[in-house]
Protein backbone atom coordinates (compact mmCIF):
# COMPACT_ATOMS: atom_id res chain seq x y z
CA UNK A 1 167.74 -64.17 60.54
CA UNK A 2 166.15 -60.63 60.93
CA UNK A 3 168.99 -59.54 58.55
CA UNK A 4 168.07 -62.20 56.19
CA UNK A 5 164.52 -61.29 56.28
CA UNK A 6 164.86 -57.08 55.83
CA UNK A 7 167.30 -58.28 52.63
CA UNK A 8 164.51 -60.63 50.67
CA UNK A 9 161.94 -57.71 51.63
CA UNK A 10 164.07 -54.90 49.72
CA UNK A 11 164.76 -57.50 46.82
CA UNK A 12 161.47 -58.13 46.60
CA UNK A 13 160.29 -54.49 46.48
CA UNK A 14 162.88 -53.45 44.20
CA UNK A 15 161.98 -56.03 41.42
CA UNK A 16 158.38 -55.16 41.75
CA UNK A 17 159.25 -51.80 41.45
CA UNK A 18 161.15 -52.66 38.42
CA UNK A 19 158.64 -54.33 36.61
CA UNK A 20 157.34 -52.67 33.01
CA UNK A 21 153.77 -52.40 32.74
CA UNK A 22 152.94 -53.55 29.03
CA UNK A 23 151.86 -50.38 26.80
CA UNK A 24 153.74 -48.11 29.14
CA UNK A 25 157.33 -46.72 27.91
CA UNK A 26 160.52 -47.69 29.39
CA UNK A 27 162.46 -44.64 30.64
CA UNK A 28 165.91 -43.89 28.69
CA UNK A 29 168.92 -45.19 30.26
CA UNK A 30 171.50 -42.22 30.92
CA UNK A 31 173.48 -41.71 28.31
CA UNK A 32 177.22 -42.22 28.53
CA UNK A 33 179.95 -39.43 27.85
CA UNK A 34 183.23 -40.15 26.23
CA UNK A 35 185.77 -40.06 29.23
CA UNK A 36 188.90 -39.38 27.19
CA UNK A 37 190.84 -36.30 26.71
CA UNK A 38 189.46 -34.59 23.68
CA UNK A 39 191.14 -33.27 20.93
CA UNK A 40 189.84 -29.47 20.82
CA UNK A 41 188.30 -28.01 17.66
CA UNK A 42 191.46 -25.95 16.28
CA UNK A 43 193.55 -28.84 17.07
CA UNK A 44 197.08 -28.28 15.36
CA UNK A 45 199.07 -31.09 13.79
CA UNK A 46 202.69 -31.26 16.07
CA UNK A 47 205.81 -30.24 14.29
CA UNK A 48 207.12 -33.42 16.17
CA UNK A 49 204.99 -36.33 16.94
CA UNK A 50 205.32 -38.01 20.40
CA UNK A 51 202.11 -39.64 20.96
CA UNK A 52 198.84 -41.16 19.25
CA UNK A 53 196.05 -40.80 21.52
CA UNK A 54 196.09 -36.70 21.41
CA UNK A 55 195.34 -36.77 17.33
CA UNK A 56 191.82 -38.56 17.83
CA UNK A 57 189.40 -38.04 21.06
CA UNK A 58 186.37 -40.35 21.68
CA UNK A 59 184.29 -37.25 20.76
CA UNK A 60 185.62 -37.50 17.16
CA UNK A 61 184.63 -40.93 17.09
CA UNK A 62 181.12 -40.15 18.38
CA UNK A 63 180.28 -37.44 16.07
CA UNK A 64 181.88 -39.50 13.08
CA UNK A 65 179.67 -42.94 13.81
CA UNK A 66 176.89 -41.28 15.99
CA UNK A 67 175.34 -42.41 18.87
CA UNK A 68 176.82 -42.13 22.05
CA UNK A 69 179.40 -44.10 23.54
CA UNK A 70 182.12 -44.08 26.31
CA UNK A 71 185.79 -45.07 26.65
CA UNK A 72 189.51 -44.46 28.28
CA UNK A 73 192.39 -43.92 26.24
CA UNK A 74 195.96 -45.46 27.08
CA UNK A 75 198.53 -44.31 24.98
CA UNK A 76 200.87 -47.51 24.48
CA UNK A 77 204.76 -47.46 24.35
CA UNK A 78 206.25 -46.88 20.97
CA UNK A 79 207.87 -48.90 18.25
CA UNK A 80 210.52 -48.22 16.35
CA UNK A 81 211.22 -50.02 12.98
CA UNK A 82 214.33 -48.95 10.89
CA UNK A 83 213.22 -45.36 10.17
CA UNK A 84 209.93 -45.93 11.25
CA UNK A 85 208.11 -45.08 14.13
CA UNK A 86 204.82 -46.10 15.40
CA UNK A 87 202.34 -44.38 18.30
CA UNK A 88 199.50 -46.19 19.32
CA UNK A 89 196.08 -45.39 21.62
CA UNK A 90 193.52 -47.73 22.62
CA UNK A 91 190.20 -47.14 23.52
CA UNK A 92 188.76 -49.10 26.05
CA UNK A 93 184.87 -49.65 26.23
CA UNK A 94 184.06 -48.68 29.94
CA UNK A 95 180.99 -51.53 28.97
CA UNK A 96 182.60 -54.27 27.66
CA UNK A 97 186.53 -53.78 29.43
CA UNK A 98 187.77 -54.23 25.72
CA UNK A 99 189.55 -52.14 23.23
CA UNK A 100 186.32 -50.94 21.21
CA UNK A 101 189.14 -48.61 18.75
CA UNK A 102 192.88 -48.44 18.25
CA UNK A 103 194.34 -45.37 16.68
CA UNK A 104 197.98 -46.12 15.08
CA UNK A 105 199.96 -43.03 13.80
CA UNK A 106 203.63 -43.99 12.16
CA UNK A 107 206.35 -41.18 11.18
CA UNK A 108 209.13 -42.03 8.39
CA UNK A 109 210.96 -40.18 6.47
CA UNK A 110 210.03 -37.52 3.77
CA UNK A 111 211.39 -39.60 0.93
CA UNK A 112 209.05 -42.49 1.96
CA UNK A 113 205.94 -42.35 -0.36
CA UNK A 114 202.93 -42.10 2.09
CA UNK A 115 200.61 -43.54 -0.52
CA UNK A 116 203.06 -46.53 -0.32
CA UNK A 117 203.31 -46.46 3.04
CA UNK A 118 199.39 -46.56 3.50
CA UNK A 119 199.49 -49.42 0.53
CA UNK A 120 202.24 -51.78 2.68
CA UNK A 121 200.40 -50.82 5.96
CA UNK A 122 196.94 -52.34 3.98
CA UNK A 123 198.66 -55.09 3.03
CA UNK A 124 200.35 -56.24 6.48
CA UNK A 125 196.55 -56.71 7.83
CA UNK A 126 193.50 -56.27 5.42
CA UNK A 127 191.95 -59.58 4.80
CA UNK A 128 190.22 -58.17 1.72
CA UNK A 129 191.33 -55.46 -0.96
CA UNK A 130 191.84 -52.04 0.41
CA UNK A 131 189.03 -49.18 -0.92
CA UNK A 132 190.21 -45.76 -2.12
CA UNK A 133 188.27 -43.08 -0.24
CA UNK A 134 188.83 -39.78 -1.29
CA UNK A 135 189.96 -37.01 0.56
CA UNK A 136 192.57 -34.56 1.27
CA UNK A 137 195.21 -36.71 2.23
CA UNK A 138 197.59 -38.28 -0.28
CA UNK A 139 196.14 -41.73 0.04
CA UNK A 140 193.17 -42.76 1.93
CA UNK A 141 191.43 -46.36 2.16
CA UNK A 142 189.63 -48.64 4.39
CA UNK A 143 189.80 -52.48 4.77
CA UNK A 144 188.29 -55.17 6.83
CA UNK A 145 190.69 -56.78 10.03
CA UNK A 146 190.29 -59.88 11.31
CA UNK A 147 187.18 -60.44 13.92
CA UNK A 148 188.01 -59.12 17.11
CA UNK A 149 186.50 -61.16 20.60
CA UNK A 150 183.68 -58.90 22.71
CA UNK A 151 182.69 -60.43 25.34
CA UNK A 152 182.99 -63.48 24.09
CA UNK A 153 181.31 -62.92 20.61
CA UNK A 154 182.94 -61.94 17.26
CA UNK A 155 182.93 -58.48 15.85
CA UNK A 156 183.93 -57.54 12.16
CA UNK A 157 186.73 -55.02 12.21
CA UNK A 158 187.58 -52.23 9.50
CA UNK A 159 190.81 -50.63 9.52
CA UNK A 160 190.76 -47.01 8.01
CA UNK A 161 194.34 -45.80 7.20
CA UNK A 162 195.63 -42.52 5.93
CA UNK A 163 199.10 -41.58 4.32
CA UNK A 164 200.03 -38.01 4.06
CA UNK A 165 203.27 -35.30 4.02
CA UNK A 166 203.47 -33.29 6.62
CA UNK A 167 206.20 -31.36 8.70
CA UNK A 168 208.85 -32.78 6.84
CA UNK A 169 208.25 -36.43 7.48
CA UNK A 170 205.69 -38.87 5.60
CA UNK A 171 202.90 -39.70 7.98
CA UNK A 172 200.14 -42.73 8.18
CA UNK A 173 197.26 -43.34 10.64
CA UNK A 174 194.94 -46.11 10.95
CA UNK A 175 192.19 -46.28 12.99
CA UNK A 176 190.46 -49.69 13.84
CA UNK A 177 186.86 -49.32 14.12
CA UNK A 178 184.22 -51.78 14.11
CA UNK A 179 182.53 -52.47 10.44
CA UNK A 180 179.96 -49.33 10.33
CA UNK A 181 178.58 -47.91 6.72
CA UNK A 182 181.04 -46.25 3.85
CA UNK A 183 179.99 -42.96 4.76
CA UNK A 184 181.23 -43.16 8.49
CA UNK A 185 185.01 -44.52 6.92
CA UNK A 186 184.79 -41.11 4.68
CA UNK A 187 184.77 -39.12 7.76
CA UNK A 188 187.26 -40.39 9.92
CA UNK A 189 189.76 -40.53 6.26
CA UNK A 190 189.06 -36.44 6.32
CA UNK A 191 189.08 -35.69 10.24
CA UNK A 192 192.90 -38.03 10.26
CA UNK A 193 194.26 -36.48 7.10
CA UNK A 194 193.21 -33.18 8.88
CA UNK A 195 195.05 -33.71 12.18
CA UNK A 196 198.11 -35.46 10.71
């Protein structure tokens, strides 16, 4: 019973300590730091690519979308398709326990038109015409996905993919984002055409 009692006491103080007085400002919550391995600034585009997650760090993401925001990355298995192969990283929101970004990077070979590539890529899972963004890489566009589920409400998707040449293969990366402003898509285009 004693136990009992000493418990209600502390919840009690607690919430009154909690309580805002109107007028008075709330104190800012700390502010989360990305978690993931970062890519560091001189990062060098592999002769040979073996993995997804190194190419983008939540850092990137950050200082493309701004804000802050934290995450693990888990490098999935990869596929292999004909002459294609794809690398893929997820992001996982350390507030929701959901994949907040997915980073896809696919090799082929050098004869395989990475404009084309980026084009078929679009196609396989835009649900609305792909926009050109320009940049350095040979083709560049974003394109709304189909809604993902956090927690339990829907989120709008946009896909931003980027097809390029480089060490002798043809080279696309898409990065799955949720639907931010034009200028944001521009950014991330640049930053994956640079590290491809």
């Amino acid at each position: 019973m004693r136990g009992i009692l000493i418990t209600a006491c502390l919840l009690t103080c607690v919430a009154a300590c909690s309580v805002q007085v109107a007028g008075t400002p709330r104190a800012a919550a700390p502010v989360p730091h990305p978690t993931s391995p970062a890519a560091p600034p001189s990062f060098k585009s592999p002769d040979k690519v073996t993995a997804a997650c190194p190419f983008v760090g939540v850092h990137d993401i950050v200082a493309a979308i701004g804000g802050a925001w934290s995450a693990t990355t888990s490098e999935q298995p990869p596929k292999k398709d004909g002459p294609f192969t794809t690398y893929s990283c997820v992001y996982t929101s350390e507030f929701h326990d959901a994949a907040a970004f997915q980073l896809y990077v696919v090799t082929g070979p050098a004869d395989r038109s990475p404009g084309q590539m980026a084009d078929d890529w679009a196609k396989q899972g835009c649900t609305n015409a792909a926009v050109a963004i320009p940049g350095p890489g040979e083709k560049e566009l974003y394109c709304d996905l189909p809604d993902a589920t956090v927690d339990g409400m829907p989120e709008q998707v946009t896909a931003v993919i980027v097809g390029t040449h480089s060490h002798g293969e043809s080279r696309l990366a898409e990065l799955d984002l949720h639907k931010v402003r034009a200028d944001v898509y521009t950014k991330i285009a640049t930053l994956l055409a640079g590290r491809l």
